[in-house]
N, C-alpha and C. Protein backbone atom coordinates (compact mmCIF):
# COMPACT_ATOMS: atom_id res chain seq x y z
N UNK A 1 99.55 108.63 169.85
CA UNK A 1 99.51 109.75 170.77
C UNK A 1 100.88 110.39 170.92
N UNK A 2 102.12 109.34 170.79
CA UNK A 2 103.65 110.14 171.05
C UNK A 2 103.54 111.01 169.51
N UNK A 3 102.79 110.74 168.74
CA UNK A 3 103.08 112.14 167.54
C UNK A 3 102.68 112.87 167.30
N UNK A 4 101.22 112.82 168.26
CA UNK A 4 100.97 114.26 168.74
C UNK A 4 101.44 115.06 169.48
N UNK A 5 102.39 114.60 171.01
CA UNK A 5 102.51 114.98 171.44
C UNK A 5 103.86 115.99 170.92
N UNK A 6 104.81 115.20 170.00
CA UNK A 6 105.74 115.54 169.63
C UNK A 6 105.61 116.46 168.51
N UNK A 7 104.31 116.89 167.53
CA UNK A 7 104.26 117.32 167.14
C UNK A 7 103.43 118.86 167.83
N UNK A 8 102.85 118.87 169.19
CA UNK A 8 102.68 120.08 169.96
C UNK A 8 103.95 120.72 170.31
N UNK A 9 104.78 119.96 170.97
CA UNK A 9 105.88 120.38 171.16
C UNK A 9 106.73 121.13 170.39
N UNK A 10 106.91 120.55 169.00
CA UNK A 10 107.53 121.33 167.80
C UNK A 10 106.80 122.74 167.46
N UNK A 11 105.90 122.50 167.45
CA UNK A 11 104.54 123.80 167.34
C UNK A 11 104.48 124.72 168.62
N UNK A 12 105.08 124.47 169.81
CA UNK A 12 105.58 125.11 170.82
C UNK A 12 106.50 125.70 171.09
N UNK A 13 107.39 125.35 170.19
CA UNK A 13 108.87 125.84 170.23
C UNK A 13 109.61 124.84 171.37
N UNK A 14 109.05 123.55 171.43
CA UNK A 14 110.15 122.74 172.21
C UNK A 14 109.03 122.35 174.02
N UNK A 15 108.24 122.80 173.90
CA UNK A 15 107.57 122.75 175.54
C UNK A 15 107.78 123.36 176.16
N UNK A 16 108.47 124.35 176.11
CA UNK A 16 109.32 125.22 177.30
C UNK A 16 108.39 126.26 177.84
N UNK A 17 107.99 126.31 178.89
CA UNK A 17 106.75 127.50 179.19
C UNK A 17 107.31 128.63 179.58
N UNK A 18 106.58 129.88 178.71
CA UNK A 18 106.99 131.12 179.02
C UNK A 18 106.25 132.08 180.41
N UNK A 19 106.96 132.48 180.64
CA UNK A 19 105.98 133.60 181.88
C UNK A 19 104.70 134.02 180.95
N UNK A 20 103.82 134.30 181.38
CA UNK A 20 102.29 135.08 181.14
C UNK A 20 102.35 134.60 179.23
N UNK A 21 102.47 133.16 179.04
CA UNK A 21 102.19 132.94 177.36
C UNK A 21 102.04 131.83 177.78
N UNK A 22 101.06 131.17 178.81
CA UNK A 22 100.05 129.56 179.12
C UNK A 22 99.20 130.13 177.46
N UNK A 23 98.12 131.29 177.43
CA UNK A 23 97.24 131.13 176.13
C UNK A 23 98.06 131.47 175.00
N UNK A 24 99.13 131.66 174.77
CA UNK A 24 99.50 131.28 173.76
C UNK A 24 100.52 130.06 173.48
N UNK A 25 100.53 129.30 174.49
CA UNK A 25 101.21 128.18 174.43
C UNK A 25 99.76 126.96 173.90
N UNK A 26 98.59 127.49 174.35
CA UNK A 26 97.15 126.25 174.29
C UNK A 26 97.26 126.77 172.83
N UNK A 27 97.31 128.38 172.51
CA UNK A 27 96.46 128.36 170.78
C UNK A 27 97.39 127.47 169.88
N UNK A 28 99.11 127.30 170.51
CA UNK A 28 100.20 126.34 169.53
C UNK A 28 99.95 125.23 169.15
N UNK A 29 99.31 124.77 170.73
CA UNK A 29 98.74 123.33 170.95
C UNK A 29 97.51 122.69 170.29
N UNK A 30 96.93 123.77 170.00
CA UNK A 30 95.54 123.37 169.34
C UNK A 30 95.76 123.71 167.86
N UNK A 31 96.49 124.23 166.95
CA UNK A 31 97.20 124.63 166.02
C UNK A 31 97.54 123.07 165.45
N UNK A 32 98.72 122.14 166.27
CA UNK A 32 99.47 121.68 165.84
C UNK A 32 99.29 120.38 165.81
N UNK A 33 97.80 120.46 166.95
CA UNK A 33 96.75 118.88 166.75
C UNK A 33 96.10 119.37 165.88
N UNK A 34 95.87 119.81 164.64
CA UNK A 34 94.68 120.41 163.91
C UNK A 34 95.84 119.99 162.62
N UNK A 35 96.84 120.41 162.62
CA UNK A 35 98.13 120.09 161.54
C UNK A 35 98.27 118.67 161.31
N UNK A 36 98.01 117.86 162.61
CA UNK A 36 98.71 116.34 162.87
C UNK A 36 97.29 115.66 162.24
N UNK A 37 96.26 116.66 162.73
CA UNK A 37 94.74 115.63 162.13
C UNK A 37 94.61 115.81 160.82
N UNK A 38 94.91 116.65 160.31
CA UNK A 38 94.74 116.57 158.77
C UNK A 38 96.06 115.99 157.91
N UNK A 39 97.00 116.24 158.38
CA UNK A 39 98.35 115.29 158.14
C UNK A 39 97.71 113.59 157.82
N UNK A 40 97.33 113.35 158.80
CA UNK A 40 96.32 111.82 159.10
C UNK A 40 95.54 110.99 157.85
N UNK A 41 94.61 112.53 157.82
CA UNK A 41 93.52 112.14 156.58
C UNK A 41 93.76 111.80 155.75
N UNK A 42 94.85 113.00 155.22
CA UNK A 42 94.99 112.48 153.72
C UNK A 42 96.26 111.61 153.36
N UNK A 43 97.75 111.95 154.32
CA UNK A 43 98.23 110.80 154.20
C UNK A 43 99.83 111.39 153.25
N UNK A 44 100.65 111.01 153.28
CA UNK A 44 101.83 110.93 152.48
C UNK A 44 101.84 110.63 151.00
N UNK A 45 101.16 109.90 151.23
CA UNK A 45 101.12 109.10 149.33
C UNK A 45 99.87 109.31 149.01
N UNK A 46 99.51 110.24 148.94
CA UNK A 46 98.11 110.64 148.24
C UNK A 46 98.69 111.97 147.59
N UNK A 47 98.50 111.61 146.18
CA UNK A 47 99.32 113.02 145.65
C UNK A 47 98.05 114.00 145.41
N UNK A 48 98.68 115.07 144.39
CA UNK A 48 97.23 116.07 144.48
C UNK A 48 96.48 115.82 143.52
N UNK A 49 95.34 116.07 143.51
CA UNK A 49 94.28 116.43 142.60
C UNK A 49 93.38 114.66 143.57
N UNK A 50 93.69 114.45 144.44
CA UNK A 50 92.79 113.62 144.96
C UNK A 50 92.65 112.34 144.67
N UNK A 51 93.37 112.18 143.26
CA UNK A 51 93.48 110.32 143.25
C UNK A 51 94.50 109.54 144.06
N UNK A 52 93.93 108.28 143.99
CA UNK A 52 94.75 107.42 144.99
C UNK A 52 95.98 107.11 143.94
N UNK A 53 97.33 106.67 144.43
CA UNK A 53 98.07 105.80 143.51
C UNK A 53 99.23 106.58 143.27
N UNK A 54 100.03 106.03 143.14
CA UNK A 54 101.71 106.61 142.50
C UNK A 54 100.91 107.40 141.12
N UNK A 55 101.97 108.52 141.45
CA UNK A 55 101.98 109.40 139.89
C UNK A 55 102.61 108.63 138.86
N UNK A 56 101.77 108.55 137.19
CA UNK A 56 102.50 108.38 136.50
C UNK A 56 102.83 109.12 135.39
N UNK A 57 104.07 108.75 134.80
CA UNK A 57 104.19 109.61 133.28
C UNK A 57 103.38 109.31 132.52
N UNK A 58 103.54 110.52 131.55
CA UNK A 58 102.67 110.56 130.20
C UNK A 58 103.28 109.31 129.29
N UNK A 59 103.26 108.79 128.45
CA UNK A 59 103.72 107.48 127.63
C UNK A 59 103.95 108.49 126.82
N UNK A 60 105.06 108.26 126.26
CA UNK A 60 105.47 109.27 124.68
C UNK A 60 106.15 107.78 123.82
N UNK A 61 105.68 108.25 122.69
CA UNK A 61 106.35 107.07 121.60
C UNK A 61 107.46 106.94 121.65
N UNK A 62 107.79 105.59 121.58
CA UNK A 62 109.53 105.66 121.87
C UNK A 62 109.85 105.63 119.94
N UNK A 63 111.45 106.19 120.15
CA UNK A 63 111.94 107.18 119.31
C UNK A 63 112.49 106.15 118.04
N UNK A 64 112.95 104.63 118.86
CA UNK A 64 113.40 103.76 118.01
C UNK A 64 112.29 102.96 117.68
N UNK A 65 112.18 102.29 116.82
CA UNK A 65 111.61 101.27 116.10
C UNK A 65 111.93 99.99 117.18
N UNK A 66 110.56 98.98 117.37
CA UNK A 66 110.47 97.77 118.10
C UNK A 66 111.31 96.89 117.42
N UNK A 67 110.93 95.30 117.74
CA UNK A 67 111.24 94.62 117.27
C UNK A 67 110.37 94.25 115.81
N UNK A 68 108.61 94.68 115.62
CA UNK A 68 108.26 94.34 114.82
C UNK A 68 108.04 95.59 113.98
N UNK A 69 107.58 94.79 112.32
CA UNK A 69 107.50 96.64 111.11
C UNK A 69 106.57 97.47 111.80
N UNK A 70 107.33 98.75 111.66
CA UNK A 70 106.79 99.82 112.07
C UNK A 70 106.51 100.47 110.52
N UNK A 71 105.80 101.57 110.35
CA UNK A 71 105.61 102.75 109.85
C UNK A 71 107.36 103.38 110.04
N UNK A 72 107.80 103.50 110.89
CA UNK A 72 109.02 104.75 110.77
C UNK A 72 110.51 103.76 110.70
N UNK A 73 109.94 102.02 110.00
CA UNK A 73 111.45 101.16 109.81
C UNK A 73 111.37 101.69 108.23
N UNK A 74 112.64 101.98 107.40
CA UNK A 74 112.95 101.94 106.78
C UNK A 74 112.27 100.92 105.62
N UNK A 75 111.35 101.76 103.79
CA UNK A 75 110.44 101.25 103.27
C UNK A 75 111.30 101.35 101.91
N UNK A 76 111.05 100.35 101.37
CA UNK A 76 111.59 100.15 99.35
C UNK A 76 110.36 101.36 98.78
N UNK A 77 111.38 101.53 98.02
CA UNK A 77 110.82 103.16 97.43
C UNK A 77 109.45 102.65 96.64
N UNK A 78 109.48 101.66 95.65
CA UNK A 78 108.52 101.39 94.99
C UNK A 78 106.90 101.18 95.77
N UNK A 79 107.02 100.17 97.33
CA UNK A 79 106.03 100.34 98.21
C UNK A 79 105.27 101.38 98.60
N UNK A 80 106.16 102.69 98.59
CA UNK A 80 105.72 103.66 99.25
C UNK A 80 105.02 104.38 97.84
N UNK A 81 106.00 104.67 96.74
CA UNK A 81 105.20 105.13 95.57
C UNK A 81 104.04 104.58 95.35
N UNK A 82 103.70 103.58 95.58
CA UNK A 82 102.64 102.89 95.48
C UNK A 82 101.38 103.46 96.01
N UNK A 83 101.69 103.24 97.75
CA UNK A 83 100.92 103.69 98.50
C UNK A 83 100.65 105.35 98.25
N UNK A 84 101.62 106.47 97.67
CA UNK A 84 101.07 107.36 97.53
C UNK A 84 100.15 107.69 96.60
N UNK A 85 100.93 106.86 95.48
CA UNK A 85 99.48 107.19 94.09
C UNK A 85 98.23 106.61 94.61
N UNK A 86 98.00 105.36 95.37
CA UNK A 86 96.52 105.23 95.50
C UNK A 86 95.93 105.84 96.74
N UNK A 87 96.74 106.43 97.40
CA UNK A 87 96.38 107.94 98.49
C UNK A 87 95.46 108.73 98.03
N UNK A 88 96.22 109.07 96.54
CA UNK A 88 96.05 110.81 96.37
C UNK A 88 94.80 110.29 94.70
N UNK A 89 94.72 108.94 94.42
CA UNK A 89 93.76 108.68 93.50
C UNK A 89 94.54 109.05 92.19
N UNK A 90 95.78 108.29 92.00
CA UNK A 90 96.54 108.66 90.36
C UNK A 90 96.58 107.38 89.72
N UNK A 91 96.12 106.58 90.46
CA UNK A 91 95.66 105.14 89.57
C UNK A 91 95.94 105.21 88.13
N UNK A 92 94.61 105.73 87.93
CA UNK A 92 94.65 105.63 86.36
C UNK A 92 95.65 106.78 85.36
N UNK A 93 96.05 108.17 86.35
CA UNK A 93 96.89 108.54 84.90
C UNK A 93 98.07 108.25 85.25
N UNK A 94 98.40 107.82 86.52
CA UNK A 94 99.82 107.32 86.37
C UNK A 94 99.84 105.86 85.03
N UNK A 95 99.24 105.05 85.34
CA UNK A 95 98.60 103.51 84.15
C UNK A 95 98.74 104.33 83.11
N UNK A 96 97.90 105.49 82.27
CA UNK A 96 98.18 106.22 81.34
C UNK A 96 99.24 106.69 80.66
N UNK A 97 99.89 107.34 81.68
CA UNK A 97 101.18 107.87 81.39
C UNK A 97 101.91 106.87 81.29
N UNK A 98 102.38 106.10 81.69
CA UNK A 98 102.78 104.71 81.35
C UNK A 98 102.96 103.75 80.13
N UNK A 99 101.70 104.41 79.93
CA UNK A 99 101.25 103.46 78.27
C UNK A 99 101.92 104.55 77.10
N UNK A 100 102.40 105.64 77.63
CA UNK A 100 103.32 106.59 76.87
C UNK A 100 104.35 105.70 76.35
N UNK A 101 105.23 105.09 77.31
CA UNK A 101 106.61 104.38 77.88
C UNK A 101 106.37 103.27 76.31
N UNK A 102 105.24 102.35 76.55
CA UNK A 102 105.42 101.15 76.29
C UNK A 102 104.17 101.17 75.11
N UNK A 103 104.26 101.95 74.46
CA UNK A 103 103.20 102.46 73.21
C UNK A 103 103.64 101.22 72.22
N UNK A 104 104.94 101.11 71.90
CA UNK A 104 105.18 100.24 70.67
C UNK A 104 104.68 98.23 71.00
N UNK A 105 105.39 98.21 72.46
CA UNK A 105 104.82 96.99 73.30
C UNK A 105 103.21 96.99 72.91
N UNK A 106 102.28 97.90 73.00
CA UNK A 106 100.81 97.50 73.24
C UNK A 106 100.36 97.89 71.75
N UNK A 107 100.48 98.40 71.17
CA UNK A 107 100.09 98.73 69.61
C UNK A 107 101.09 97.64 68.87
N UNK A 108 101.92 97.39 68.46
CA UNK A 108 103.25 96.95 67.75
C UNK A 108 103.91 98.02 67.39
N UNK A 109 105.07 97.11 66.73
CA UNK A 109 106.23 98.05 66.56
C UNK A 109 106.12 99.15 65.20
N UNK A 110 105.28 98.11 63.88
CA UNK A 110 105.34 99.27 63.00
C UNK A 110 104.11 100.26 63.08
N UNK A 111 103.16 99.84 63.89
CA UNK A 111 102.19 101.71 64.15
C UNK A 111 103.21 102.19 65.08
N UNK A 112 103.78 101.93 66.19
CA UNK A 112 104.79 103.05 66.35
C UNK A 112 105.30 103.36 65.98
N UNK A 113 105.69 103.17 64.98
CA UNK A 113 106.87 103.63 63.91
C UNK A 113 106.26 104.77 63.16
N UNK A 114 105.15 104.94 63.16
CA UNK A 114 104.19 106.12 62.40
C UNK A 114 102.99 107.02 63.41
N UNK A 115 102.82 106.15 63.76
CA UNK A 115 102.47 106.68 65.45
C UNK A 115 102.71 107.29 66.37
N UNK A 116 102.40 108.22 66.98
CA UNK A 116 102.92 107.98 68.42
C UNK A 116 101.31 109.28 69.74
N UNK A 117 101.38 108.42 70.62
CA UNK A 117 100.50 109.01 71.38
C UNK A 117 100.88 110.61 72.07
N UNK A 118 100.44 111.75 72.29
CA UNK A 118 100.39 113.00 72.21
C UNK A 118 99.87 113.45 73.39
N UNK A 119 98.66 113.19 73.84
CA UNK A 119 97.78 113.38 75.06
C UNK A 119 96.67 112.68 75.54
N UNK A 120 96.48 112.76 76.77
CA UNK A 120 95.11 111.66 77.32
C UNK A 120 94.52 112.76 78.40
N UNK A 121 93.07 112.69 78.26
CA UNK A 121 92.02 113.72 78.67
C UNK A 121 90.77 113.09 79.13
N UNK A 122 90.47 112.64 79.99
CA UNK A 122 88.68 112.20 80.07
C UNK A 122 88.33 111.59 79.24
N UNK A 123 89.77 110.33 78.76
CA UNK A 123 89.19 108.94 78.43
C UNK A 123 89.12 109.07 76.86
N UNK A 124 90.11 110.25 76.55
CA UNK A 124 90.26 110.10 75.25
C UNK A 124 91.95 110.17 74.95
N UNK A 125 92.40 109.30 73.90
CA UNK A 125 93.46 109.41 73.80
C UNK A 125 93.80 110.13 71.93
N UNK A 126 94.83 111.48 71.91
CA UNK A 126 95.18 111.83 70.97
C UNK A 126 96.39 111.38 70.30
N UNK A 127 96.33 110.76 69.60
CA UNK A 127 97.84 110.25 68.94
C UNK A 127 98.11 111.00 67.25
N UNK A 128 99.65 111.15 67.16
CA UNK A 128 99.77 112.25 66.10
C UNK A 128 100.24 110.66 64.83
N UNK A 129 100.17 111.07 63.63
CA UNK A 129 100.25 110.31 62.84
C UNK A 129 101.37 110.98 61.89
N UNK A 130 102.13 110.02 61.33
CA UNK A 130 103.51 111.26 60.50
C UNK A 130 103.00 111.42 58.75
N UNK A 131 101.70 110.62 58.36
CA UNK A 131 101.28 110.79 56.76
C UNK A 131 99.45 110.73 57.14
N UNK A 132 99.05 111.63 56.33
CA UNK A 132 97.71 111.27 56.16
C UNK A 132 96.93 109.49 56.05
N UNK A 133 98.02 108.79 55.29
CA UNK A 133 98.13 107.38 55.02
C UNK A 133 98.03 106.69 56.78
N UNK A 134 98.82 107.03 57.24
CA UNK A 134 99.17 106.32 58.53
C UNK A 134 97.77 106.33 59.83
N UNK A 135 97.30 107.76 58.97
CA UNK A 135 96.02 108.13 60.15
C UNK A 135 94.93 107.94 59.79
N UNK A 136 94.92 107.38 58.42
CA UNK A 136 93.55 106.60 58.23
C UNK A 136 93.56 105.03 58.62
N UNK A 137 94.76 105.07 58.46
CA UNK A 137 95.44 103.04 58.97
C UNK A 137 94.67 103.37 60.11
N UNK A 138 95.01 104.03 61.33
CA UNK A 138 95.04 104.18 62.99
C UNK A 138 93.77 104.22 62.65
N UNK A 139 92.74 104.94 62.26
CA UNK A 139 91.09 105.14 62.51
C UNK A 139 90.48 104.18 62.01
N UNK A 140 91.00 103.47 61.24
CA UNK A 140 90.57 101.81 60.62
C UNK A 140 90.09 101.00 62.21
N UNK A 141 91.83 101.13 62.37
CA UNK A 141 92.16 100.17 63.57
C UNK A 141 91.28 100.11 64.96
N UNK A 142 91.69 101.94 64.87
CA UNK A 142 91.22 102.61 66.38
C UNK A 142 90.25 101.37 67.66
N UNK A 143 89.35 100.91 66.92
CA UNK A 143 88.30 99.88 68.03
C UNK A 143 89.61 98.75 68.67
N UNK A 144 90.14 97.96 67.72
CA UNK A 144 91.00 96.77 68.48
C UNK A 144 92.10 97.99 69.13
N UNK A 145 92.50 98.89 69.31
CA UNK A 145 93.50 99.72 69.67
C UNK A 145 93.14 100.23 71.13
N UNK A 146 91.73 100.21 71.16
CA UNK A 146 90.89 100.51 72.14
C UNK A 146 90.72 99.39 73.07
N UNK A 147 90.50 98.74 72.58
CA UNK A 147 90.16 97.20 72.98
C UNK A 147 92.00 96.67 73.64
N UNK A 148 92.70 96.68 73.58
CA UNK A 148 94.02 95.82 73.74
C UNK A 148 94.34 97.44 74.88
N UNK A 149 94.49 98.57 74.82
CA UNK A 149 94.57 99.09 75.94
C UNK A 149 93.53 99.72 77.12
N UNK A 150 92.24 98.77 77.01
CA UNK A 150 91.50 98.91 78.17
C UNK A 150 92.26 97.04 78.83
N UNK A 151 92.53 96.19 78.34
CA UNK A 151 92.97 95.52 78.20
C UNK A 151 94.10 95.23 79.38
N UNK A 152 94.84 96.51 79.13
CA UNK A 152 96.14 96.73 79.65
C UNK A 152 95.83 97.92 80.80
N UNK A 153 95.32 98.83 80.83
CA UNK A 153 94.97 99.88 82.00
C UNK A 153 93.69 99.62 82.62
N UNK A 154 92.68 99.02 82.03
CA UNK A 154 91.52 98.77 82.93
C UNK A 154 90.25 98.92 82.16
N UNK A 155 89.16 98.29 82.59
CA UNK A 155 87.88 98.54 81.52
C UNK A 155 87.69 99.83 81.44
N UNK A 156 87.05 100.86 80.35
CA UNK A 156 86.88 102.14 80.39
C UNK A 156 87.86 103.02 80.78
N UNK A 157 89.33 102.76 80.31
CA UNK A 157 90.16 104.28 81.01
C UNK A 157 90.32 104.82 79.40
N UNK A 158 90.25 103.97 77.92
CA UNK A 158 90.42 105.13 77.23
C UNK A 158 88.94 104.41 76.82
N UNK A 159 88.47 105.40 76.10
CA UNK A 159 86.97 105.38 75.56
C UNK A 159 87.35 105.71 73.90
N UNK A 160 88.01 106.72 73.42
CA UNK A 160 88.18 106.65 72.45
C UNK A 160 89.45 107.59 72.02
N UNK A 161 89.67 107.32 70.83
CA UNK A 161 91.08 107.49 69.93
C UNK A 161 90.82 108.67 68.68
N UNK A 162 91.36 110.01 69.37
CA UNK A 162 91.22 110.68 67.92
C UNK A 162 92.66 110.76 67.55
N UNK A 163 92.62 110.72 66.04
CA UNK A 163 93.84 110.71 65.39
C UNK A 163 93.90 111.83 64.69
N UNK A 164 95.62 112.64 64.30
CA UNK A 164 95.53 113.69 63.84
C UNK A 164 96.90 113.06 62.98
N UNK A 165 96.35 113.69 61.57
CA UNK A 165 97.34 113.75 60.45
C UNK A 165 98.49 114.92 60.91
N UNK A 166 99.52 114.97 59.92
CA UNK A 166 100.52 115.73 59.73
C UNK A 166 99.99 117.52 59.58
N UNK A 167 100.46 118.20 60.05
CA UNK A 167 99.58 119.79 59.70
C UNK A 167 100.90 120.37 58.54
N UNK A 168 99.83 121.16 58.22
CA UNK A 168 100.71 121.57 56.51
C UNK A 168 101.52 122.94 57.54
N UNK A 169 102.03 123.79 56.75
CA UNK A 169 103.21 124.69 56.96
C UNK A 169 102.02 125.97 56.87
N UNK A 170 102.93 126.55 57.82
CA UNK A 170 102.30 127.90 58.62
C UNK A 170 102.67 129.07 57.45
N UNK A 171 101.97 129.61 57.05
CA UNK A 171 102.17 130.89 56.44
C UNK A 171 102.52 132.17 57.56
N UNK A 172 101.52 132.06 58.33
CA UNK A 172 101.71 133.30 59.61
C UNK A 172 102.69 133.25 60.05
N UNK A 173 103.61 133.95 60.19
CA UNK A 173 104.82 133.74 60.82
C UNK A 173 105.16 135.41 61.20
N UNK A 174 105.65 135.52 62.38
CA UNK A 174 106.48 137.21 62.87
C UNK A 174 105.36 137.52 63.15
N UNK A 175 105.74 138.76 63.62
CA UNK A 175 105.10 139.74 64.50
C UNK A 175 104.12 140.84 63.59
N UNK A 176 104.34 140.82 62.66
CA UNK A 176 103.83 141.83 61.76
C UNK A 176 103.53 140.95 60.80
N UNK A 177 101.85 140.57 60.33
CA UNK A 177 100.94 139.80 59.05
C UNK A 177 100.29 140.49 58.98
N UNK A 178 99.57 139.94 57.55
CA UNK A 178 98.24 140.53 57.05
C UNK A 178 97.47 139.38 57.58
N UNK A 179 96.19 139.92 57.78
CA UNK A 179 95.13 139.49 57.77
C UNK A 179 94.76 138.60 56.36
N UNK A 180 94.25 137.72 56.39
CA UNK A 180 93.71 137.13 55.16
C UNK A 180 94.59 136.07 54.57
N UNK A 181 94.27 135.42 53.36
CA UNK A 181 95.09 134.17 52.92
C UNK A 181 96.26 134.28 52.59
N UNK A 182 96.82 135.45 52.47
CA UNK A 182 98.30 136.08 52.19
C UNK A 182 98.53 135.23 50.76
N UNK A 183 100.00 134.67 50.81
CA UNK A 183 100.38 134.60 49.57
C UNK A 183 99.46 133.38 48.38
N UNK A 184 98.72 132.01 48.99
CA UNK A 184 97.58 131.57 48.57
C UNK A 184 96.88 131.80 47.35
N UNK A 185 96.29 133.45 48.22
CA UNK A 185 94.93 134.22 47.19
C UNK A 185 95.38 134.29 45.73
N UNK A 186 96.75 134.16 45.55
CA UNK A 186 97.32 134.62 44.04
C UNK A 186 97.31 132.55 43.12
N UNK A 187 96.67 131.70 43.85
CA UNK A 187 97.03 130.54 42.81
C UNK A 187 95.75 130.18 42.27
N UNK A 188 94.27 130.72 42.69
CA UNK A 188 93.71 130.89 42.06
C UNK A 188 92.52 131.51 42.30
């Protein structure tokens, strides 16, 4: 009751009664018990929006790294290459491209020596040959060749092996030819 009373008073300007302002001294009074009753209800520590409880912060990630591996501690390059090729699904032509590197390792040394692989496409691999001789050797071979690098990259990544001989010499040459077998037509 002393904080109501003390709080009419404040809402009065102190208690002090004015000549001919008794009704506007009651409307202060009834004002400032109406301030003190709802003051009451809801209370000091009731913040807004109506829940009970201390305000809290939002949690934001802290900026350093814990004590245990994080994602953002410092990663060996090879881990992470790792994790990106089997992200993005390069499994197999990275393995492919690879078998570029180490062609003489998985064939031997003397088909590389006459050998060498060119391109890989939907499980076919093209390898160039330096004599007609050398690229009938390779198409002999081609099955165990097939066989020793599914072997090494995985069942089914090459399916098969075309081989290409040496190509003969270009007659067409510059900007300006004839049409037709050019110099050729004259041997017989």
């Amino acid at each position: 009751m002393a904080d109501d009373d003390e709080a009419e008073r404040t809402a009065t300007g102190g208690g002090a009664e004015t000549p001919g302002g008794e009704e506007h001294q009651a409307d202060g009074i009834e004002l400032a018990r109406s301030i003190a009753r709802a003051y009451r209800s809801v209370g000091p520590a009731a913040p807004r929006g109506g829940r009970g409880g201390p305000r809290r912060r939002p949690r934001r990630p802290p900026s350093a790294s814990g004590a245990h591996p994080d994602d953002r501690d410092p990663q060996l390059l090879e881990s992470t290459l790792d994790r990106l090729v089997s992200e993005h699904g390069w499994d197999t032509e990275v393995a492919v491209h690879g078998l570029f590197g180490r062609w003489a390792e998985i064939v031997g040394a003397e088909i590389a020596e006459h050998c060498r692989p060119d391109r890989y496409e939907d499980g076919q691999l093209w390898v160039q040959a330096d004599s007609t001789a050398w690229a009938t050797q390779l198409r002999l071979l081609a099955p165990n060749v097939v066989g020793r690098l599914n072997e090494r990259l995985g069942h089914g990544t090459v399916v098969r092996i075309n081989v290409r001989g040496p190509q003969g010499p270009s007659w067409g040459k510059g900007a300006l030819r004839v049409r037709g077998r050019g110099p050729r037509d004259t041997y017989g």
